[in-house]
C-alpha atoms as a PDB file:
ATOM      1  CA  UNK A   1     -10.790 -14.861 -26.208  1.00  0.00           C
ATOM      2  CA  UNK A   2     -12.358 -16.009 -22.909  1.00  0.00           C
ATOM      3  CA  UNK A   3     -10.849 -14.878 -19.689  1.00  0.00           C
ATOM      4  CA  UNK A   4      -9.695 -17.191 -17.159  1.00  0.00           C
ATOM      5  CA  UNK A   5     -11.170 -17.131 -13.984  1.00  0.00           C
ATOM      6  CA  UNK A   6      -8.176 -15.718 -12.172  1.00  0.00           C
ATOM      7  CA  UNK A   7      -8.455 -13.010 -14.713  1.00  0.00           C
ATOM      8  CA  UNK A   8     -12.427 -12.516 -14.472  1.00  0.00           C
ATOM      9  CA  UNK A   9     -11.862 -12.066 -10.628  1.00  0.00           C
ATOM     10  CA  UNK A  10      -9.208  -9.827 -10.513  1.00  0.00           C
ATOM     11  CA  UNK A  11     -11.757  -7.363 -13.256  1.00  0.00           C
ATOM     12  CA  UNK A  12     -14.218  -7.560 -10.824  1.00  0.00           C
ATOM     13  CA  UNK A  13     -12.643  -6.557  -8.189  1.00  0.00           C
ATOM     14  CA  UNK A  14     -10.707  -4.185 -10.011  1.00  0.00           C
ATOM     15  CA  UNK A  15     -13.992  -2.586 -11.163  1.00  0.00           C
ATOM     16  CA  UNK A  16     -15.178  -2.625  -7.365  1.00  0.00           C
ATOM     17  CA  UNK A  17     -12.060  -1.208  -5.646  1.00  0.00           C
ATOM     18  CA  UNK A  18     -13.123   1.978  -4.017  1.00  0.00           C
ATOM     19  CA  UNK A  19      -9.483   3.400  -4.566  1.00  0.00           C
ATOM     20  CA  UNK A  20      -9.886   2.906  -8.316  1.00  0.00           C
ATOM     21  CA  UNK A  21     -13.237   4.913  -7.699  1.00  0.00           C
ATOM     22  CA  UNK A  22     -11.214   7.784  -6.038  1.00  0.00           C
ATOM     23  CA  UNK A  23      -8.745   7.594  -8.436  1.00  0.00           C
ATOM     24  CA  UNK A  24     -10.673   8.448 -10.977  1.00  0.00           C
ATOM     25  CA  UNK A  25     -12.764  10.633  -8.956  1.00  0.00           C
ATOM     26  CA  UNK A  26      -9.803  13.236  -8.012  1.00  0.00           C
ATOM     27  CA  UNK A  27      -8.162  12.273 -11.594  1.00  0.00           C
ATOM     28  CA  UNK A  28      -4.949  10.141 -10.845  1.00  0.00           C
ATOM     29  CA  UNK A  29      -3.103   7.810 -12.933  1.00  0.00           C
ATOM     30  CA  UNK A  30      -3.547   4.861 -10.593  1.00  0.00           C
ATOM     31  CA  UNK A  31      -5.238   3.760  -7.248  1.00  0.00           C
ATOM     32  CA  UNK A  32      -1.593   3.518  -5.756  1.00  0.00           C
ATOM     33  CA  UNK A  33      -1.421   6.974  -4.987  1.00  0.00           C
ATOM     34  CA  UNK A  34      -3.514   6.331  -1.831  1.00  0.00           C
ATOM     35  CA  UNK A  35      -0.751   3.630  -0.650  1.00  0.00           C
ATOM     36  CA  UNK A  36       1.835   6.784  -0.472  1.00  0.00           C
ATOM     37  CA  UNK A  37      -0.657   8.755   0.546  1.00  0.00           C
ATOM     38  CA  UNK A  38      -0.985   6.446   3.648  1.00  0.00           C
ATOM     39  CA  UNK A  39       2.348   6.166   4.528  1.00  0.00           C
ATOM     40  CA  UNK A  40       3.246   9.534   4.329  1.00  0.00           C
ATOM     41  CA  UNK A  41       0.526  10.610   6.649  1.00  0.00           C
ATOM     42  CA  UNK A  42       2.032   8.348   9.009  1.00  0.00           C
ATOM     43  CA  UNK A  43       5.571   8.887   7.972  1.00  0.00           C
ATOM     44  CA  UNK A  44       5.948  12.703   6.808  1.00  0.00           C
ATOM     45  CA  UNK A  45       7.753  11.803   4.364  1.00  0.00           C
ATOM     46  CA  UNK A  46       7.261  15.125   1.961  1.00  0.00           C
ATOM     47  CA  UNK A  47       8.302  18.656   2.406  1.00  0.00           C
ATOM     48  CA  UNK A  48       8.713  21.509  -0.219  1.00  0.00           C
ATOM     49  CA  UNK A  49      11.709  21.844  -1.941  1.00  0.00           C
ATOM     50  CA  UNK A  50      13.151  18.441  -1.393  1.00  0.00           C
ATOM     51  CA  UNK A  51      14.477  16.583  -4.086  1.00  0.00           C
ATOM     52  CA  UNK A  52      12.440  13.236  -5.128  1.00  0.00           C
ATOM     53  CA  UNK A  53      13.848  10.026  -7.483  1.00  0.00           C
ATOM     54  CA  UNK A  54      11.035   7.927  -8.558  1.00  0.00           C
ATOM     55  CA  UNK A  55      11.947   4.421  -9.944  1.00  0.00           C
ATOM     56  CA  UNK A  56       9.239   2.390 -11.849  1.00  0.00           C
ATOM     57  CA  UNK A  57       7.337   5.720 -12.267  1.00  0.00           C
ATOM     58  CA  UNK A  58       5.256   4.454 -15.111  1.00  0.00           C
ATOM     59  CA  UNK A  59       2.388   5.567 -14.982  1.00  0.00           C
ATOM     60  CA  UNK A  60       3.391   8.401 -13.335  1.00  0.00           C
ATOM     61  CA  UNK A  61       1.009   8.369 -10.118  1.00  0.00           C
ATOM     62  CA  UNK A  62       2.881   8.868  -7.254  1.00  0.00           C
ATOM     63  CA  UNK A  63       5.042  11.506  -9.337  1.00  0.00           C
ATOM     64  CA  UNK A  64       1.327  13.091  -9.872  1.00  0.00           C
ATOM     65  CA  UNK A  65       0.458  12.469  -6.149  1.00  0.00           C
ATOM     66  CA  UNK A  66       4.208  14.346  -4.550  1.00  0.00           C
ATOM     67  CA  UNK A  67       3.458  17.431  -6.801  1.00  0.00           C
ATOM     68  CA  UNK A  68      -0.218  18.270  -5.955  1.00  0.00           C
ATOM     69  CA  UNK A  69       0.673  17.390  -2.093  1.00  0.00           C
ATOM     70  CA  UNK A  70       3.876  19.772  -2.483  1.00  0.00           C
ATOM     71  CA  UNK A  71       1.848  22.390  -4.493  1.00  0.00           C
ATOM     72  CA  UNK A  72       4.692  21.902  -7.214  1.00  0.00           C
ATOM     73  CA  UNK A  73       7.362  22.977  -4.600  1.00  0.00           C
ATOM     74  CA  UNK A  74       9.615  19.839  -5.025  1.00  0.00           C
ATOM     75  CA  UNK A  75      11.849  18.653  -7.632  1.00  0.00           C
ATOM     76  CA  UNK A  76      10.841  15.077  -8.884  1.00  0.00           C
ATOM     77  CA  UNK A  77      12.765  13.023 -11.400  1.00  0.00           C
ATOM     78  CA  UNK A  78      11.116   9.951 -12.484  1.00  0.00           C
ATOM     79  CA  UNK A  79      12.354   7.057 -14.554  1.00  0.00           C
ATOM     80  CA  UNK A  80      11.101   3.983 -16.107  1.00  0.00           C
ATOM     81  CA  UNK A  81      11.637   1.864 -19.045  1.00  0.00           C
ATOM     82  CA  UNK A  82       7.989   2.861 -20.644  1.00  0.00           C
ATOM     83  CA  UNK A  83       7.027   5.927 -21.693  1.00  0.00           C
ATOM     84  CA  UNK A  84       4.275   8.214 -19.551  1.00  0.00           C
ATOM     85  CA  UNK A  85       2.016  10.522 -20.449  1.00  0.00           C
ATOM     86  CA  UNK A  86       4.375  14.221 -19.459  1.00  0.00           C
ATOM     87  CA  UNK A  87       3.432  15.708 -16.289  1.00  0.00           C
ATOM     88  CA  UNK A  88       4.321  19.156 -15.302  1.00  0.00           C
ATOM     89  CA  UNK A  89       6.901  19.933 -13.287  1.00  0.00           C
ATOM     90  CA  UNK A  90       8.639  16.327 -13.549  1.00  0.00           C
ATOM     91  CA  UNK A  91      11.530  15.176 -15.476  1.00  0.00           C
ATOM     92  CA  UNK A  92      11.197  12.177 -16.549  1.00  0.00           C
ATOM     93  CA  UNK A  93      14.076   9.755 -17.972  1.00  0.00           C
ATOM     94  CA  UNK A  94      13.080   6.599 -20.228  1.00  0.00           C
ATOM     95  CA  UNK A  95      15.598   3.684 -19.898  1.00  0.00           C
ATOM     96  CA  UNK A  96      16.848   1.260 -17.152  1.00  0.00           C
ATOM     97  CA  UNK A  97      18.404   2.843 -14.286  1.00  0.00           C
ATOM     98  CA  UNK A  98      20.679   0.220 -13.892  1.00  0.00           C
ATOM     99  CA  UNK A  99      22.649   1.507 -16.907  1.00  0.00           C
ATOM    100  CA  UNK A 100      25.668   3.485 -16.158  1.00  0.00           C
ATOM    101  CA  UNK A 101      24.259   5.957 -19.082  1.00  0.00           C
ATOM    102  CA  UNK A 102      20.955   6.505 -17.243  1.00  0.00           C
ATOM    103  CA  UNK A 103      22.342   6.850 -13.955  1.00  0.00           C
ATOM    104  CA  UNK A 104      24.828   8.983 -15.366  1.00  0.00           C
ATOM    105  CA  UNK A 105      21.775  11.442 -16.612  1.00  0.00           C
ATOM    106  CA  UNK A 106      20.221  11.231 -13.509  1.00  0.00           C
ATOM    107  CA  UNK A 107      22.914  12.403 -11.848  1.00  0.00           C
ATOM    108  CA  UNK A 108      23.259  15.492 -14.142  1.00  0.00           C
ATOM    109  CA  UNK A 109      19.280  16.600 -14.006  1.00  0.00           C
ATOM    110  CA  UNK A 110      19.698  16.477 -10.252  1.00  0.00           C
ATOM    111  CA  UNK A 111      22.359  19.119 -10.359  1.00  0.00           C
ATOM    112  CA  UNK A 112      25.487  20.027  -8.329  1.00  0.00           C
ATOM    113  CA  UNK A 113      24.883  18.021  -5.424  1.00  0.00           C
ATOM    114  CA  UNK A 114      24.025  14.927  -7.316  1.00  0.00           C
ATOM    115  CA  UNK A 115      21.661  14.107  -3.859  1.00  0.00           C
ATOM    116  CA  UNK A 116      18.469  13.181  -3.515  1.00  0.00           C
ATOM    117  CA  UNK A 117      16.273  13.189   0.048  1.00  0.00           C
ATOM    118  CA  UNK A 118      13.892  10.698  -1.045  1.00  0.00           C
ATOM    119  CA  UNK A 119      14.154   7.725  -3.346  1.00  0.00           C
ATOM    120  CA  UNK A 120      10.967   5.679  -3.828  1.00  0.00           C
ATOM    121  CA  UNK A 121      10.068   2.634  -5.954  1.00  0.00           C
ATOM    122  CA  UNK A 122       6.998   1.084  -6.233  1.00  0.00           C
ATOM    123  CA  UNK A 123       8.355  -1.246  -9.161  1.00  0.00           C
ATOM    124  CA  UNK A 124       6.717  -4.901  -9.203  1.00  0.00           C
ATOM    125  CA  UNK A 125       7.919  -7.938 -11.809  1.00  0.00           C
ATOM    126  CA  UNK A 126       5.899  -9.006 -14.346  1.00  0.00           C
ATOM    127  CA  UNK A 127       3.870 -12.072 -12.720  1.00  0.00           C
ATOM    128  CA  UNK A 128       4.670 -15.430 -13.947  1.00  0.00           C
ATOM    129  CA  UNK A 129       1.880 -17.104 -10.753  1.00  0.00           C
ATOM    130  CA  UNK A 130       5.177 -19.411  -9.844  1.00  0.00           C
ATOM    131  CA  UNK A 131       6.125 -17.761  -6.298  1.00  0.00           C
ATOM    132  CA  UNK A 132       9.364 -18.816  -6.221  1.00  0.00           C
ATOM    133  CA  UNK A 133       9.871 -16.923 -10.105  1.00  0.00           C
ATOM    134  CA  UNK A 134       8.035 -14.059  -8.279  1.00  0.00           C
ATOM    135  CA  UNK A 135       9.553 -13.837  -5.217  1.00  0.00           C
ATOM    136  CA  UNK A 136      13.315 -13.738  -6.609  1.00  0.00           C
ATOM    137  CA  UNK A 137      12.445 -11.295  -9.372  1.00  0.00           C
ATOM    138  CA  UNK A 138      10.347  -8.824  -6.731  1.00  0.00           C
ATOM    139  CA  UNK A 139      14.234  -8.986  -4.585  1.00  0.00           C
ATOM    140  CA  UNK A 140      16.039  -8.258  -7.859  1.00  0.00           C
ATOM    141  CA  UNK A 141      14.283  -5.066  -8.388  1.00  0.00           C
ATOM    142  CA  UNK A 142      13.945  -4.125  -4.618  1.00  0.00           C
ATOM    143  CA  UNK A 143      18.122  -4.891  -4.726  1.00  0.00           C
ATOM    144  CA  UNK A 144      18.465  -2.672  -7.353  1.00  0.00           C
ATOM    145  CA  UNK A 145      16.594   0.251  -6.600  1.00  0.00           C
ATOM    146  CA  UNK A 146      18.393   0.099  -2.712  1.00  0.00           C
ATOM    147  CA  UNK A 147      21.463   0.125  -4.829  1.00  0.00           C
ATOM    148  CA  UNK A 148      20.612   3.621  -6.539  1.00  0.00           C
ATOM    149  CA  UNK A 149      19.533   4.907  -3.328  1.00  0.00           C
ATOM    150  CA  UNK A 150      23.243   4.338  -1.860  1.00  0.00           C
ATOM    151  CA  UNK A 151      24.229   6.489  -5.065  1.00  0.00           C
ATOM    152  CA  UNK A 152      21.926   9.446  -4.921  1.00  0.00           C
ATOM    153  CA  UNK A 153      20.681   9.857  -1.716  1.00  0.00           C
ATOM    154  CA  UNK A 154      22.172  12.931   0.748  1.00  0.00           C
ATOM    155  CA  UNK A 155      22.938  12.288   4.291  1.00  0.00           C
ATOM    156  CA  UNK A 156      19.464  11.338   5.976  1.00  0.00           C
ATOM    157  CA  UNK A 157      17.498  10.936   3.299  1.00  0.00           C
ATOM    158  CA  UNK A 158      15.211   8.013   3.290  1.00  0.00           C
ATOM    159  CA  UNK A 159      14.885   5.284   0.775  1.00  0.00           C
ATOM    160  CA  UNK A 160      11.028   3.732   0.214  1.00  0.00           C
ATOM    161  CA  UNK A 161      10.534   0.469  -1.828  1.00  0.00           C
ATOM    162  CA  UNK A 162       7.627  -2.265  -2.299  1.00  0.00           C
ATOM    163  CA  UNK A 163       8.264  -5.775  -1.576  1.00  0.00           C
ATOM    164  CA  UNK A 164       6.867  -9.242  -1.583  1.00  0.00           C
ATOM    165  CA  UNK A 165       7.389 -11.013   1.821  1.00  0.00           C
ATOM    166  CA  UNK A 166       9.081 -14.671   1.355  1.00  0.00           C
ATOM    167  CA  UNK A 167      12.507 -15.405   0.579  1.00  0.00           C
ATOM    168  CA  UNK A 168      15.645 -13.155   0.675  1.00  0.00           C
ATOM    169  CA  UNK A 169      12.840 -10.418   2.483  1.00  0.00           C
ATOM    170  CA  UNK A 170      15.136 -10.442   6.133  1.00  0.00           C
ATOM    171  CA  UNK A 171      18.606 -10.393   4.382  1.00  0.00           C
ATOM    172  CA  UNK A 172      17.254  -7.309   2.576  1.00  0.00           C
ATOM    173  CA  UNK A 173      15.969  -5.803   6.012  1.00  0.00           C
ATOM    174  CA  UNK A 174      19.466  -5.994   7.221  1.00  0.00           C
ATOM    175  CA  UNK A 175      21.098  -4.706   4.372  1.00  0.00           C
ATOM    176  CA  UNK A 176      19.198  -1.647   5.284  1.00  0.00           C
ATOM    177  CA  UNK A 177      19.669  -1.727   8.371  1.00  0.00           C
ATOM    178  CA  UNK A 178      23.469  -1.277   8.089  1.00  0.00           C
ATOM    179  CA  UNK A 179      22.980   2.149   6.360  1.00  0.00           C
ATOM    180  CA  UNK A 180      19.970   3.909   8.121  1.00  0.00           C
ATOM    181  CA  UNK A 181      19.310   5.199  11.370  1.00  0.00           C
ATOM    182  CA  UNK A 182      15.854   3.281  11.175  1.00  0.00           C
ATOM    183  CA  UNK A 183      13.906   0.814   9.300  1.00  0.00           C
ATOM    184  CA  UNK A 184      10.293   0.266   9.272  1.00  0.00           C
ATOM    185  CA  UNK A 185       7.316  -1.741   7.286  1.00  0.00           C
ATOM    186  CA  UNK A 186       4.232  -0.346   6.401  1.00  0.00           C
ATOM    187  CA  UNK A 187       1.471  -2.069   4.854  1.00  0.00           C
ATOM    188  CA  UNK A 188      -1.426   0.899   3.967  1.00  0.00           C
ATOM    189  CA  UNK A 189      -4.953   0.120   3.622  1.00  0.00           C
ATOM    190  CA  UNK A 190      -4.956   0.670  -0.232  1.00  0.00           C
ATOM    191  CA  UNK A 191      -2.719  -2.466  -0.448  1.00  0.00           C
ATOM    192  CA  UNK A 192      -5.084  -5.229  -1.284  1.00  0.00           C
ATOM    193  CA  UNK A 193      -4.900  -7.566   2.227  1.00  0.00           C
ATOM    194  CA  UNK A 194      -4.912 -10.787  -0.020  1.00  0.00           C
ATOM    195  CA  UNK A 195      -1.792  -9.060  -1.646  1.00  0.00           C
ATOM    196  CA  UNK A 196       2.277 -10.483  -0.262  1.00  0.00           C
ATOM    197  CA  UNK A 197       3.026  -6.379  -0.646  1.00  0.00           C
ATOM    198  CA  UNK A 198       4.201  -4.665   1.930  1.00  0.00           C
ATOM    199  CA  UNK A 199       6.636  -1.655   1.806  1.00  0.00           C
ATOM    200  CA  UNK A 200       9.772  -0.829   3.366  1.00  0.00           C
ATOM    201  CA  UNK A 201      10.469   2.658   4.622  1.00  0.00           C
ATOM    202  CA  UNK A 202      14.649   3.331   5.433  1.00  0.00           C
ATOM    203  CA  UNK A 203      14.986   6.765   7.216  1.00  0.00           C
ATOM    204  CA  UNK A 204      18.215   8.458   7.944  1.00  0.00           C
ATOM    205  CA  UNK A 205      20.867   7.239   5.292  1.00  0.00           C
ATOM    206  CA  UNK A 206      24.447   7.366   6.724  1.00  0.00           C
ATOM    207  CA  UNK A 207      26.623   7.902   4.226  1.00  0.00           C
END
């Protein structure tokens, strides 16, 4: 089947990216390790022993990225609705977090305190090229992975998530607002420039 041109640019550049190069030079699952990687040197975000909920893991790079830059001192539970490849030191949970079943598990695995300090997503619909369709989908997920942080996260933990900028993006930002000491947006050099991405970083959860 021939490729459409939309698809025979994105190859190309996909094949030129010099994060997909490094990825596959220092053997991660995906270029989007660098776009944590980013933030967290400006951020800090990391420290050992601190408890770690990754939503949208698949396929598992930024799980891969926390325990090399932790030296396995962290405890990381990812979850996703596809399978990935097991990676050491990370439990992993296949299903929709949104269930009460999966959330339920997740709970359990984290252990007594049922509290995590950081909650990241860098989850992303399936896209349909209709912004509109896009833009309302990428707010669904960002909506629900905010609304897992409220449930797991411990006093002044932060809550990291990617969005597309457009509709329903403010709202969101003051939604956060109302339950973190601070709110910021980050856009790291990995994220392609022609890319709506950005990410938003909520620090200090006030339970």
């Amino acid at each position: 089947m021939k490729r459409s041109a939309s698809s025979e640019r994105w190859l190309q550049e996909h094949k030129s990216d010099p994060y997909v190069k490094q990825a596959k030079q220092d053997d991660y699952r995906s270029r989007a390790v660098y776009k944590l990687a980013q933030i967290d040197e400006r951020d800090h975000l990391f420290y050992p022993n601190m408890t770690v909920v990754d939503l949208g893991a698949a396929p598992g790079g930024w799980s891969q990225w926390v325990q090399r830059r932790l030296n396995h001192k962290v405890n990381i539970f990812a979850l996703d609705i596809l399978p990935i490849k097991p990676l050491a030191g990370v439990t992993f949970i296949q299903g929709d977090f949104t269930e009460q079943m999966i959330l339920d598990e997740l709970l359990n695995k984290i252990g007594d305190s049922n509290k995590a300090n950081l909650v990241m997503s860098d989850m992303a619909p399936n896209i349909s090229g209709i912004k509109s369709v896009d833009q309302a989908r990428m707010m669904l997920l960002a909506e629900l992975a905010r609304d897992l942080a409220f449930d797991v996260l411990a006093t002044k933990g932060c809550f990291l998530t990617k969005v597309f900028q457009g509709e329903g993006f403010e709202s969101y930002i003051k939604s956060l607002r109302s339950s973190f000491k601070k709110v910021v947006i980050r856009k790291p050099k990995a994220s392609r420039s022609r890319s709506s991405e950005i990410y938003i970083l909520a620090k200090e959860y006030k339970i």
